[in-house]
N, C-alpha and C. Protein backbone atom coordinates (compact mmCIF):
# COMPACT_ATOMS: atom_id res chain seq x y z
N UNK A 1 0.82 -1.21 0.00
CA UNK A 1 0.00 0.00 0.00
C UNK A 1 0.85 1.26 0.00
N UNK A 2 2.25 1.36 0.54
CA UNK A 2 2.70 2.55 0.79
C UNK A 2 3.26 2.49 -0.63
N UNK A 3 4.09 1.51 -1.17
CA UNK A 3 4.40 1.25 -2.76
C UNK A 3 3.36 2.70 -3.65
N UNK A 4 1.73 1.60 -3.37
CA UNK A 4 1.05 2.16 -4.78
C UNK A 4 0.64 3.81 -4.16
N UNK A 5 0.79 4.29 -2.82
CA UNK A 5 0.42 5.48 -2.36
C UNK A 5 1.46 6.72 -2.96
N UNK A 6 2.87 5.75 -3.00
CA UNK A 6 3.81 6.70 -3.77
C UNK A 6 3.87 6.82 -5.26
N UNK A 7 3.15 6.32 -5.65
CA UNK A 7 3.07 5.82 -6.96
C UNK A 7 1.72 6.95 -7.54
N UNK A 8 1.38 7.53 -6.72
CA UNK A 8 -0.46 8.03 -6.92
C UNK A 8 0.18 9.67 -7.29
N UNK A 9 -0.52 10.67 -8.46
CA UNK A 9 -0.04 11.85 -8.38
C UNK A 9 -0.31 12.78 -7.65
N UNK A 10 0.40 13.73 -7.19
CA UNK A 10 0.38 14.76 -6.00
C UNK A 10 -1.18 15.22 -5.89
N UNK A 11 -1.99 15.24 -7.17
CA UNK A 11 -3.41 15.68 -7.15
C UNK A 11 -4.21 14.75 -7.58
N UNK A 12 -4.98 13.77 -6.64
CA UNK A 12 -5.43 12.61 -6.62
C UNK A 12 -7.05 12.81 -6.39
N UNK A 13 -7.51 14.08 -5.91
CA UNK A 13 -8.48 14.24 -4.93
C UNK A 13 -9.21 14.34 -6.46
N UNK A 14 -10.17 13.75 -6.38
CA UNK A 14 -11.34 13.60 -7.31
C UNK A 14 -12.43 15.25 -7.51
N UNK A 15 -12.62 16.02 -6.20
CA UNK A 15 -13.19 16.86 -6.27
C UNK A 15 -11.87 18.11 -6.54
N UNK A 16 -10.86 18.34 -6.38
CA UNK A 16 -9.83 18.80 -7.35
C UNK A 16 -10.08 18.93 -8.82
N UNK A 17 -10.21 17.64 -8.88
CA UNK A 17 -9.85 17.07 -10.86
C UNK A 17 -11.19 17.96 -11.63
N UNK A 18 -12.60 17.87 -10.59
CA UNK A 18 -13.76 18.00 -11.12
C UNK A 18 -13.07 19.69 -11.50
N UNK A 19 -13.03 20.33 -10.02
CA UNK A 19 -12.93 21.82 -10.32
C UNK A 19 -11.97 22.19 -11.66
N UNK A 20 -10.95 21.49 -11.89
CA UNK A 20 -9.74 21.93 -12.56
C UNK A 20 -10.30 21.99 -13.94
N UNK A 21 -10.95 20.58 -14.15
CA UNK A 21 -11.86 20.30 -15.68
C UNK A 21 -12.92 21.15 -15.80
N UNK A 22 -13.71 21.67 -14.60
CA UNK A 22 -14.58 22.80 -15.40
C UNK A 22 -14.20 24.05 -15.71
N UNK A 23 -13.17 24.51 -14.32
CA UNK A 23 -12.74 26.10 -15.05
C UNK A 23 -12.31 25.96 -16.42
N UNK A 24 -11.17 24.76 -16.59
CA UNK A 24 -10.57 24.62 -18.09
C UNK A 24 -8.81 25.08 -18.34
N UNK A 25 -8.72 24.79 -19.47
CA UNK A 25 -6.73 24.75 -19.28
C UNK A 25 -6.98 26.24 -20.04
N UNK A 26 -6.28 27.96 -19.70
CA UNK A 26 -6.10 28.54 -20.42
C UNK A 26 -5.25 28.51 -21.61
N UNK A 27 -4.32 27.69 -21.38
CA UNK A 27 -3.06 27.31 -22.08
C UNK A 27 -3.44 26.84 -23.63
N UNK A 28 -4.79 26.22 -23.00
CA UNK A 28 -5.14 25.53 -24.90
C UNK A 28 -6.17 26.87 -25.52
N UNK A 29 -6.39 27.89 -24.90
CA UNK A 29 -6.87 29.34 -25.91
C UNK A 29 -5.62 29.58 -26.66
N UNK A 30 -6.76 30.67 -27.43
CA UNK A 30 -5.86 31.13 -28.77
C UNK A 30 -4.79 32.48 -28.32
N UNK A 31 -5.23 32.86 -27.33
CA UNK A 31 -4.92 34.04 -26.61
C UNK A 31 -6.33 34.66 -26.06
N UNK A 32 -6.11 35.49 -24.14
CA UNK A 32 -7.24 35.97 -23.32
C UNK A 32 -6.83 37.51 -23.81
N UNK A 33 -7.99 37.83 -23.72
CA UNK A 33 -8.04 39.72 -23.25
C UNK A 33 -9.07 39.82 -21.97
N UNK A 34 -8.76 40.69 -21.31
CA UNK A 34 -9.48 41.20 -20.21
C UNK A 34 -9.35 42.13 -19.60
N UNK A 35 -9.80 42.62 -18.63
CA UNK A 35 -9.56 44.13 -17.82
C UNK A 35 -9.78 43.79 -16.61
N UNK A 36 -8.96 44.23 -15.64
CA UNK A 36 -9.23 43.97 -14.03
C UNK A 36 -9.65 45.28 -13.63
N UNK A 37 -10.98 45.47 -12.71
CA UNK A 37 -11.97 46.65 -12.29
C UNK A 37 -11.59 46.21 -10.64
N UNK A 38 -11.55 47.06 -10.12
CA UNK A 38 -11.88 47.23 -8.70
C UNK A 38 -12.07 48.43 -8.36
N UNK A 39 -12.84 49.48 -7.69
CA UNK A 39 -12.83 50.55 -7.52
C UNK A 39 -12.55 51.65 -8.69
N UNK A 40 -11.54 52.75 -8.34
CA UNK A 40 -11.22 53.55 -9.21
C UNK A 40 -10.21 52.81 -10.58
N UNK A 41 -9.50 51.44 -10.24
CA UNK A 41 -8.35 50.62 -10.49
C UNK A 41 -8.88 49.87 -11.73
N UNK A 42 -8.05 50.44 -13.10
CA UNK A 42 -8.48 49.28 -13.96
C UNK A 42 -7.20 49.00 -14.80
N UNK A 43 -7.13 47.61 -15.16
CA UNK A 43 -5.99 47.18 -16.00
C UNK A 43 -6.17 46.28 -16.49
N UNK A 44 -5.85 47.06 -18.28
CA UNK A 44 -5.96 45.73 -19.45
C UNK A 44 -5.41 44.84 -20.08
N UNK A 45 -5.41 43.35 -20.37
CA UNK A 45 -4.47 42.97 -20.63
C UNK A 45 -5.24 41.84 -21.52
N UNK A 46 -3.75 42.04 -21.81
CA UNK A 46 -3.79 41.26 -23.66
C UNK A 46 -2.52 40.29 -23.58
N UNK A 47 -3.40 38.52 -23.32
CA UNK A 47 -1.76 37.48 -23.37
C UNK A 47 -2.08 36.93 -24.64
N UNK A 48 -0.80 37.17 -25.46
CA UNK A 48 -0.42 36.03 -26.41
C UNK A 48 0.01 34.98 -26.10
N UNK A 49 -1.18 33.86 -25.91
CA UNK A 49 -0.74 32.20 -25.06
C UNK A 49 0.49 31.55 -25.48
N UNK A 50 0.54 31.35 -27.24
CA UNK A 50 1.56 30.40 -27.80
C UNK A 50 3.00 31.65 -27.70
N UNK A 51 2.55 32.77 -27.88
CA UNK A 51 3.72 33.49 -28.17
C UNK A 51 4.50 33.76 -26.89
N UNK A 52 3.36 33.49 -25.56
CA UNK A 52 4.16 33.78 -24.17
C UNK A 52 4.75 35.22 -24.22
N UNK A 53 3.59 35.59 -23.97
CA UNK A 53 3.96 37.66 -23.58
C UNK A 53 2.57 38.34 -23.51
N UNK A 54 2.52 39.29 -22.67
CA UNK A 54 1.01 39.71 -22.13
C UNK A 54 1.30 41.22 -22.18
N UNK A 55 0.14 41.88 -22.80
CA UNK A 55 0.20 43.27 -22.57
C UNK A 55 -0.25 43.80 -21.64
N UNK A 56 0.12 44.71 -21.13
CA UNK A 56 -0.75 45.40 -19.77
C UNK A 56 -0.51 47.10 -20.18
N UNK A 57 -2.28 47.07 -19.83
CA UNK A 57 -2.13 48.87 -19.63
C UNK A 57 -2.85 49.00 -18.73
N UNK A 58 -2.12 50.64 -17.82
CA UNK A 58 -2.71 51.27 -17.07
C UNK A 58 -2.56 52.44 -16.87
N UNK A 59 -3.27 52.95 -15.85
CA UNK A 59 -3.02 54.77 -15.66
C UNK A 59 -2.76 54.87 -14.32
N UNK A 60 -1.75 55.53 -14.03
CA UNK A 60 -1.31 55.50 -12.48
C UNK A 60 -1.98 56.72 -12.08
N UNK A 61 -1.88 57.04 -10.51
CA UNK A 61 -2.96 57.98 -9.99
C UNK A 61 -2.85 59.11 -10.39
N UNK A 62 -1.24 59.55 -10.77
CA UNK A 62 -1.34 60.80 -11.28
C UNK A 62 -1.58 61.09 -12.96
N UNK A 63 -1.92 59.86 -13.41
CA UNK A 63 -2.48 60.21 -15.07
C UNK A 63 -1.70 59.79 -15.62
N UNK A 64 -0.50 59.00 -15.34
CA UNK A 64 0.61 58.46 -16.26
C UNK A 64 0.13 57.56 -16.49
N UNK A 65 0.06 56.87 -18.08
CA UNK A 65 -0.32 55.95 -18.69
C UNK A 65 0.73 55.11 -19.32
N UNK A 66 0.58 53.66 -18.60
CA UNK A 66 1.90 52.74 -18.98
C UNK A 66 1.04 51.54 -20.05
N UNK A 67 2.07 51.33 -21.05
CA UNK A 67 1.95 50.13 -21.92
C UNK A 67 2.77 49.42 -22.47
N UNK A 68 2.93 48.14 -21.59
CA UNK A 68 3.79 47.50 -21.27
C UNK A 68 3.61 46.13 -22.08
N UNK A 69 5.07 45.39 -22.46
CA UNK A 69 4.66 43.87 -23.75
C UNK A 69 5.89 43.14 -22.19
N UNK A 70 5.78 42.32 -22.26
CA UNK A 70 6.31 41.57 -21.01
C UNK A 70 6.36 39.94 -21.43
N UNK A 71 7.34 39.56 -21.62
CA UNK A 71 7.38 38.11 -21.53
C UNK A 71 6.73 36.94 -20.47
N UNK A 72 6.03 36.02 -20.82
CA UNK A 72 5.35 35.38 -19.93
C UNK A 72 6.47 33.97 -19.48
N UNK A 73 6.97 33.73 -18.41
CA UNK A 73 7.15 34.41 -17.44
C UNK A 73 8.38 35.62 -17.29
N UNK A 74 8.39 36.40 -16.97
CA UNK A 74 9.45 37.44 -16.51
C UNK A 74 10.01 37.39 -15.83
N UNK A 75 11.66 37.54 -16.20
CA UNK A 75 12.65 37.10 -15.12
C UNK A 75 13.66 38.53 -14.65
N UNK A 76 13.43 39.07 -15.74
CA UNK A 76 14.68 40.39 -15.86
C UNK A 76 14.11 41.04 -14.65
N UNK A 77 15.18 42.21 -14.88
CA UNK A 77 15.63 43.41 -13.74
C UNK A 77 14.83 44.73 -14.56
N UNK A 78 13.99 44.97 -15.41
CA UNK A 78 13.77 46.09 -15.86
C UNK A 78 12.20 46.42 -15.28
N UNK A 79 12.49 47.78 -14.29
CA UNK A 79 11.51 48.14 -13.54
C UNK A 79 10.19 48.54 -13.81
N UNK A 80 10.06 48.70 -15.52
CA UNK A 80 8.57 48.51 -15.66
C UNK A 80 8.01 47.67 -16.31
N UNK A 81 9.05 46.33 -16.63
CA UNK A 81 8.23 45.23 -17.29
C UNK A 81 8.26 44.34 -15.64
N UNK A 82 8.92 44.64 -14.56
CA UNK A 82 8.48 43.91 -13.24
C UNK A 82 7.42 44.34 -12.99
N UNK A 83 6.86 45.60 -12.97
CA UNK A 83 5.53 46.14 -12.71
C UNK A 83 4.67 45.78 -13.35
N UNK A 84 4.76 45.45 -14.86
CA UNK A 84 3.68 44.86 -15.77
C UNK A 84 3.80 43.49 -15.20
N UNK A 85 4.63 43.05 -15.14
CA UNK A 85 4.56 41.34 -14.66
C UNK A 85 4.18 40.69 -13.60
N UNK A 86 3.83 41.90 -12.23
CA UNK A 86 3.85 41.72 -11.25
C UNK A 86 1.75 42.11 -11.24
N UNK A 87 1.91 43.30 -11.88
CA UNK A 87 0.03 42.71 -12.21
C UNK A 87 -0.75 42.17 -13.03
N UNK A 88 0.12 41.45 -14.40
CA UNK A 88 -0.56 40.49 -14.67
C UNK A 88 -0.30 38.90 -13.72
N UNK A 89 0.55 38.74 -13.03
CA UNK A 89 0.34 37.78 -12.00
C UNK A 89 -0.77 37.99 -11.07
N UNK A 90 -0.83 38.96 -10.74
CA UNK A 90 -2.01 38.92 -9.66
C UNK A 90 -3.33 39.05 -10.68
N UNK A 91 -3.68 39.10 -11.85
CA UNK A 91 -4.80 39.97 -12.07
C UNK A 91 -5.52 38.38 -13.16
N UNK A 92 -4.48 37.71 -13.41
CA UNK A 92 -4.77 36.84 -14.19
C UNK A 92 -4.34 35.54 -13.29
N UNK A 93 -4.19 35.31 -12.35
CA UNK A 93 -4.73 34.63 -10.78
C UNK A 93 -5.92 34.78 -10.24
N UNK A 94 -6.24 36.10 -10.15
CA UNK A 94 -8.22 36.42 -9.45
C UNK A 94 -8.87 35.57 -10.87
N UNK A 95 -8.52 35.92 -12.18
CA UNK A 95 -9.72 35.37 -12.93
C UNK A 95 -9.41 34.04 -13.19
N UNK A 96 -8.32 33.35 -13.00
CA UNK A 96 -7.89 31.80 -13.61
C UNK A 96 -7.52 30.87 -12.50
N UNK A 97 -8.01 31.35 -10.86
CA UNK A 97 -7.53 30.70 -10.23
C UNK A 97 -7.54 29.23 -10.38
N UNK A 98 -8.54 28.60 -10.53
CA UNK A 98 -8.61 27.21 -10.48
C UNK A 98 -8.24 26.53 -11.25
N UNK A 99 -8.24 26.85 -12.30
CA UNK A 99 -6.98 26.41 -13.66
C UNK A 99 -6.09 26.44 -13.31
N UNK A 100 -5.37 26.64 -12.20
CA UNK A 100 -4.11 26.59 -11.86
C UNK A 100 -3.63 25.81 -10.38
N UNK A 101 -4.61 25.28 -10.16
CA UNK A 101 -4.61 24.69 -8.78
C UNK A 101 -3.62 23.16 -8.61
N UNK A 102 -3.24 22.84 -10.24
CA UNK A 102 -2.44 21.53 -10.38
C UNK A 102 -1.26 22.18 -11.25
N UNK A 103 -0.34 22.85 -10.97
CA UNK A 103 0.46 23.54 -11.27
C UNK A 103 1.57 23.23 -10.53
N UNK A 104 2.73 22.97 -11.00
CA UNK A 104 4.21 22.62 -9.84
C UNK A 104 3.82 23.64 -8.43
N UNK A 105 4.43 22.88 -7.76
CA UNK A 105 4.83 24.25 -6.71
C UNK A 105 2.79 24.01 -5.88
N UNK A 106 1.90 23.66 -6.35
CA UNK A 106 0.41 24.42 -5.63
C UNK A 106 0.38 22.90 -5.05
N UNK A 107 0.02 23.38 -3.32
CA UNK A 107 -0.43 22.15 -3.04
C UNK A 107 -1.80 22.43 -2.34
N UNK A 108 -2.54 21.46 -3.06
CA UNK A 108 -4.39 21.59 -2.13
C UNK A 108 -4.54 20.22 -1.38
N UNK A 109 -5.69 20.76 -0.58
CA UNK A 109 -5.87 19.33 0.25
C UNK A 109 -7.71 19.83 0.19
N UNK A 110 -7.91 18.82 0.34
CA UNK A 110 -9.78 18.92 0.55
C UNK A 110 -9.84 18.63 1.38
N UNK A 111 -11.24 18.97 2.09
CA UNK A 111 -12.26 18.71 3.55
C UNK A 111 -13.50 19.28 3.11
N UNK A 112 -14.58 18.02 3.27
CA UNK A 112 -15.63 18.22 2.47
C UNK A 112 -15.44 19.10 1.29
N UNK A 113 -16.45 20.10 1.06
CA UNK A 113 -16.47 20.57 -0.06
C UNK A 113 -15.45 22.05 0.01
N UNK A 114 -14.52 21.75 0.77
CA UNK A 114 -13.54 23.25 0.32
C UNK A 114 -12.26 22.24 0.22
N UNK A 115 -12.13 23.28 -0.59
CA UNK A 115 -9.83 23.21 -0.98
C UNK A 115 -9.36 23.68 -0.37
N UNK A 116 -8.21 23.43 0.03
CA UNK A 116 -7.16 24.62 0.85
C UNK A 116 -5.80 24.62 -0.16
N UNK A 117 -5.46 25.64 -0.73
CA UNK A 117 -4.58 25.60 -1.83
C UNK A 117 -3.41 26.67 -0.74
N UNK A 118 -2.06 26.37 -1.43
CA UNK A 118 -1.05 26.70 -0.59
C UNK A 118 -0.23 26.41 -1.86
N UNK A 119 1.54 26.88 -1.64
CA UNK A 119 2.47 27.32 -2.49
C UNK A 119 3.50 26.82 -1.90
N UNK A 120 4.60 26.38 -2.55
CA UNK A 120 5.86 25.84 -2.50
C UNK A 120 6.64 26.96 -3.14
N UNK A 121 6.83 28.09 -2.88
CA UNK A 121 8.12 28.65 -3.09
C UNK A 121 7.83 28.85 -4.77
N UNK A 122 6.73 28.91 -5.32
CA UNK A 122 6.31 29.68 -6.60
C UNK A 122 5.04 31.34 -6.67
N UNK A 123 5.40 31.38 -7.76
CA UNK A 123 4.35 33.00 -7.30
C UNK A 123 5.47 33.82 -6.92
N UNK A 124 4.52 35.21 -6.73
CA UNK A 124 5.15 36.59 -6.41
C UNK A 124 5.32 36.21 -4.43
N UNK A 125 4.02 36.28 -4.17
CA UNK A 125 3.64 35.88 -3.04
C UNK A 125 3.59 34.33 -2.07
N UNK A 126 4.74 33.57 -2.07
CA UNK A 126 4.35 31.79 -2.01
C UNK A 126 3.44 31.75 -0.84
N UNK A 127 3.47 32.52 0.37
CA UNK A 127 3.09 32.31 1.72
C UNK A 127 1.77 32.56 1.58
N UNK A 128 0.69 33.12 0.49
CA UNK A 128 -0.54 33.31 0.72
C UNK A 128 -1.21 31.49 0.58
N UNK A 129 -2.32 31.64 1.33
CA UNK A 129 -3.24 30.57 1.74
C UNK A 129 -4.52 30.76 1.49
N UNK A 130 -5.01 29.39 0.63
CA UNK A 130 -6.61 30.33 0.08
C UNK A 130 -7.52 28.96 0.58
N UNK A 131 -8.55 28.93 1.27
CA UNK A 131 -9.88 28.15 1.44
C UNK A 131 -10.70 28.60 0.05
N UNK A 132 -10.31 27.57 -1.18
CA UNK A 132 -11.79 27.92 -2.05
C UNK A 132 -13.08 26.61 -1.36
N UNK A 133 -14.85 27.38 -1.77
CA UNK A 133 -15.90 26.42 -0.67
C UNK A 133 -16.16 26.34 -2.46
N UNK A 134 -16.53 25.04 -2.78
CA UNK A 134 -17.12 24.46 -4.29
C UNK A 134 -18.58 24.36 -3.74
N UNK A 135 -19.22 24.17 -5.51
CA UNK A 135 -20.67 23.64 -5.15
C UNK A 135 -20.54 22.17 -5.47
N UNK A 136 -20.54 21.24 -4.78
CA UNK A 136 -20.89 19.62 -5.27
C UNK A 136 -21.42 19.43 -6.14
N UNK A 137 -21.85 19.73 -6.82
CA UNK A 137 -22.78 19.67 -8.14
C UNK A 137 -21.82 20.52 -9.10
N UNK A 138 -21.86 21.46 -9.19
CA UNK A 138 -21.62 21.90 -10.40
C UNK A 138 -19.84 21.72 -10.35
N UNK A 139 -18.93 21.72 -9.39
CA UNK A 139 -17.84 21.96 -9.19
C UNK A 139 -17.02 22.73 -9.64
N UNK A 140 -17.89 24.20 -9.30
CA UNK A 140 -17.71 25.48 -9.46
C UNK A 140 -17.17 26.19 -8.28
N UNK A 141 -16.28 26.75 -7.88
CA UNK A 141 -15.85 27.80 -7.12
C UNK A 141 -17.10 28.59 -6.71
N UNK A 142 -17.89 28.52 -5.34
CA UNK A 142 -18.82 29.84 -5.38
C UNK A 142 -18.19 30.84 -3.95
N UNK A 143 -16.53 30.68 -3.84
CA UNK A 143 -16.29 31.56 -2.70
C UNK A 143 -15.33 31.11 -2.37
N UNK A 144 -14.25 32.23 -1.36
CA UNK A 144 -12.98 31.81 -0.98
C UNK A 144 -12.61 32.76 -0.15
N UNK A 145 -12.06 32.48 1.07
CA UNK A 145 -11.29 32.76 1.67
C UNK A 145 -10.03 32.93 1.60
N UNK A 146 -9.25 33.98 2.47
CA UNK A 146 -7.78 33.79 2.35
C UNK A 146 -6.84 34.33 3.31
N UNK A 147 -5.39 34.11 3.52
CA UNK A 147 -4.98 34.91 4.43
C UNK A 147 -3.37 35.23 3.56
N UNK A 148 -3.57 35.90 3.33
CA UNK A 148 -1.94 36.34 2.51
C UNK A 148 -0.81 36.35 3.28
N UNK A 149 0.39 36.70 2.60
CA UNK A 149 1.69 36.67 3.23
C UNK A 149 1.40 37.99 3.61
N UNK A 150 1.21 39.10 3.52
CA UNK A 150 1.66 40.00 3.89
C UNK A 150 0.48 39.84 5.68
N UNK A 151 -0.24 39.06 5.74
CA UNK A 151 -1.13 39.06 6.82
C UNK A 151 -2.55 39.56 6.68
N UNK A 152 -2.71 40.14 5.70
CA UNK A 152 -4.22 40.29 5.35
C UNK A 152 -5.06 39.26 5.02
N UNK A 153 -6.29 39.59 5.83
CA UNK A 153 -7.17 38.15 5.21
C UNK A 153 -8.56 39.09 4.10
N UNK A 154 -9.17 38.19 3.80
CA UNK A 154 -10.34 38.34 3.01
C UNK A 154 -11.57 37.20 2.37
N UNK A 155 -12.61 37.77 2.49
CA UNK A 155 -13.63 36.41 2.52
C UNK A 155 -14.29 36.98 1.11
N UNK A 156 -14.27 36.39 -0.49
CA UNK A 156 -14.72 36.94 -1.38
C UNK A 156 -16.56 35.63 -1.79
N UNK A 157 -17.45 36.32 -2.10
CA UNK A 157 -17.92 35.62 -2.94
C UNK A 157 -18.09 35.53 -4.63
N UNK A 158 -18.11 34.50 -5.01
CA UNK A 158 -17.95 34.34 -6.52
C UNK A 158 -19.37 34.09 -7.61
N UNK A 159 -19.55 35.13 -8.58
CA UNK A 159 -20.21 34.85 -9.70
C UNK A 159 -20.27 33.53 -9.91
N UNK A 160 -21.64 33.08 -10.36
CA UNK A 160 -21.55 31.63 -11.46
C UNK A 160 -20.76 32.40 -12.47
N UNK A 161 -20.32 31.42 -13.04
CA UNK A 161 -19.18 31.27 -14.15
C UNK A 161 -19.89 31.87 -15.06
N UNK A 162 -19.25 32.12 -16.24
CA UNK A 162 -19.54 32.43 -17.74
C UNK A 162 -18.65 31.55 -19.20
N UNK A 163 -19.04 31.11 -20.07
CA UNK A 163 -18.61 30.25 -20.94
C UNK A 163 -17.80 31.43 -21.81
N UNK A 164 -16.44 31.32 -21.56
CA UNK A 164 -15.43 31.78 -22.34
C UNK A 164 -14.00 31.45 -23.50
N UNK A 165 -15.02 30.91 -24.47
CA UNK A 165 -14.02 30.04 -25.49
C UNK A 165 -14.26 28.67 -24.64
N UNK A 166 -12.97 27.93 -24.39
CA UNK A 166 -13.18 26.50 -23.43
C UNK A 166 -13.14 26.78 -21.66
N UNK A 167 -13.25 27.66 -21.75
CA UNK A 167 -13.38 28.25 -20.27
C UNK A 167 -14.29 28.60 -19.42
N UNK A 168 -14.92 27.98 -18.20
CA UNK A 168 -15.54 28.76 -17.22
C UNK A 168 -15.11 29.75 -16.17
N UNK A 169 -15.68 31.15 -16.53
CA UNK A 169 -14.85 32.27 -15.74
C UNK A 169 -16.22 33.17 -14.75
N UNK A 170 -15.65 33.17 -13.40
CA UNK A 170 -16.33 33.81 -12.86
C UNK A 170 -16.34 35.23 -12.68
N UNK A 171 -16.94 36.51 -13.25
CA UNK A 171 -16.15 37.89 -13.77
C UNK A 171 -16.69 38.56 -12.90
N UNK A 172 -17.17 38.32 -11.54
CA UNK A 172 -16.81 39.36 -10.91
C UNK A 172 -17.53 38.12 -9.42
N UNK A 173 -16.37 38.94 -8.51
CA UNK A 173 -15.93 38.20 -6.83
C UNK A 173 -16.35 39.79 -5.90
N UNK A 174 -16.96 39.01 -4.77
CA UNK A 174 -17.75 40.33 -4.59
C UNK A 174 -17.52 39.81 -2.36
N UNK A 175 -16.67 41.44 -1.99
CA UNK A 175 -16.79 40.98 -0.49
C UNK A 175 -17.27 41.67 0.31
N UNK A 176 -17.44 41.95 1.74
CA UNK A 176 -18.12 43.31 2.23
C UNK A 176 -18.15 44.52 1.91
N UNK A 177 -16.66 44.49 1.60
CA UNK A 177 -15.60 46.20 0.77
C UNK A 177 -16.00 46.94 -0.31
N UNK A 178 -15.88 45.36 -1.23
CA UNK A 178 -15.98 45.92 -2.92
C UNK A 178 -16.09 44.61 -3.37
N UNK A 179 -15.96 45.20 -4.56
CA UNK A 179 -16.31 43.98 -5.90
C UNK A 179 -15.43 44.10 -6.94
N UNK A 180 -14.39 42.98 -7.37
CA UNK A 180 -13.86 42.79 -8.25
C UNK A 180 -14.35 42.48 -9.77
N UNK A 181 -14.44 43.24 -10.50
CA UNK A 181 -14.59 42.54 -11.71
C UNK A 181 -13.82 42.45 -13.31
N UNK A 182 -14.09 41.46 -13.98
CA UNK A 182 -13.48 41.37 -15.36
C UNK A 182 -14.40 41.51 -16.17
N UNK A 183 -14.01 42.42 -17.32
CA UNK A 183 -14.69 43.02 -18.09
C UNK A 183 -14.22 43.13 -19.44
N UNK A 184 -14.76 42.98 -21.02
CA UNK A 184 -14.13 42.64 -22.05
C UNK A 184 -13.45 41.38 -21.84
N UNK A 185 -13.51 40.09 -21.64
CA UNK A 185 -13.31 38.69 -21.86
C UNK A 185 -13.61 38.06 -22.77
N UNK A 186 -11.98 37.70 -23.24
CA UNK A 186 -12.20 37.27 -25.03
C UNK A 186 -11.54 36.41 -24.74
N UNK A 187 -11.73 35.42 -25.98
CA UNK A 187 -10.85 34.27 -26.11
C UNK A 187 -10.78 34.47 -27.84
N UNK A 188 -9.14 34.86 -28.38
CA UNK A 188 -8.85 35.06 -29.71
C UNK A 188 -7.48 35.17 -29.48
N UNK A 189 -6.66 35.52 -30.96
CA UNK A 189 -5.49 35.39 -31.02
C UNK A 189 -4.80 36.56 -30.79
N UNK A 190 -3.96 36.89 -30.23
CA UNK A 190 -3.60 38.41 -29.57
C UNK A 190 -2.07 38.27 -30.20
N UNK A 191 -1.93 38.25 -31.10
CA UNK A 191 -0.31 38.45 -31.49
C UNK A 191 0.05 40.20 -31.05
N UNK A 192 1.62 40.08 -30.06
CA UNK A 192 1.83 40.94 -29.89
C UNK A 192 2.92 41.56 -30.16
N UNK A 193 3.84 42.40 -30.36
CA UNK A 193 5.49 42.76 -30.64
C UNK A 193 6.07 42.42 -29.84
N UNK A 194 7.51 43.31 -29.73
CA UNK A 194 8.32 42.44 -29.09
C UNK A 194 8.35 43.33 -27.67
N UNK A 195 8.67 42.60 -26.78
CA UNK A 195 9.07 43.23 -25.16
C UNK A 195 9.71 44.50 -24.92
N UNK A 196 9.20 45.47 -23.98
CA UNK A 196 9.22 46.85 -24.29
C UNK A 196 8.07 47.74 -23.97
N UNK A 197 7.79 48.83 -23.21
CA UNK A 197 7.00 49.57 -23.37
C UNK A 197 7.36 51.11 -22.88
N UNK A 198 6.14 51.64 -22.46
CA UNK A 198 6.44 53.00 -21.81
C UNK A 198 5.39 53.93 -21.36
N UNK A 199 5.32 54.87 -20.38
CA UNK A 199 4.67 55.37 -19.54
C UNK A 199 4.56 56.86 -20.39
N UNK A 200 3.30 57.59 -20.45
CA UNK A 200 3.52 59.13 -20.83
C UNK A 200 2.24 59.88 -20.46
């Protein structure tokens, strides 16, 4: 038994597999567009999947407008493709979380109908900790908890999904505070130039 237990893959849990297969693999789109809304806060972005590079635009508080081409993943030292890279990690995490829950580095465990997803030293952030609660039936995400590295917690609830290309996406997570949402969600081919941008 301990043989075939080592033998079993790190993500075995059946109500895992369900969630992972309905959100869907982004990886097999043609390329996403979307916009992250929260409050006054919006940022658009455009990934070229096969080409591996994501655009991001935004307007910082004082009216500077950055547009940024960023290699997917980003490794360099250049301080405004870390800034582009650092919110399309977070921004394309709120909308793809569960598509990513069998990913090196993510480890979940179930109890009844919630996940507890956790990080091995991948991500911007490895130390954040998330309780997603599923519906048994549909094995949809309808809510999540969390407590981040930096020590903040937060209790979000989640939209039913929406059918996006091969994807189920929930476009807007909603908590006592505010409400997150994604807006313009495409699934097409986003060919983009080469790495490089700039603020004006």
């Amino acid at each position: 038994m301990l043989l075939l237990a080592a033998l079993l893959p790190a993500h075995a849990d059946p109500l895992l597999d369900r969630v992972v297969a309905r959100a869907g693999d982004p990886t097999r789109e043609p390329g996403l567009a979307f916009t992250f809304e929260v409050g006054e806060t919006a940022r658009a972005h455009r990934w070229d999947i096969p080409g591996q590079k994501a655009e991001v635009r935004w307007t910082d508080k004082d009216g500077t407008a950055c547009t940024v081409v960023v290699p997917v993943p980003y490794t360099g030292q250049d301080p405004l493709q870390q800034q582009a890279w650092a919110y399309f990690t977070n921004d394309q995490y709120w909308l793809l979380a569960p598509s990513k829950w069998k990913d090196p580095g993510v480890r979940v465990t179930a109890t009844g109908n919630d996940l507890t997803i956790t990080f091995e030293a991948v991500g911007l952030t490895p130390g954040d900790r998330y309780v997603a609660h599923i519906d048994p039936v549909t094995a949809d995400v309808v809510g999540w908890d969390y407590v981040l590295e930096s020590g903040k917690t937060g209790a979000w609830t989640w939209a039913p999904p929406t059918a996006v290309g091969g994807l189920h996406l929930s476009l807007a997570r909603t908590s006592p505070e505010r409400t997150i949402r994604f807006t313009g969600v495409t699934s097409a081919p986003m060919p983009l130039g080469p790495p490089g941008g700039a603020c004006k």
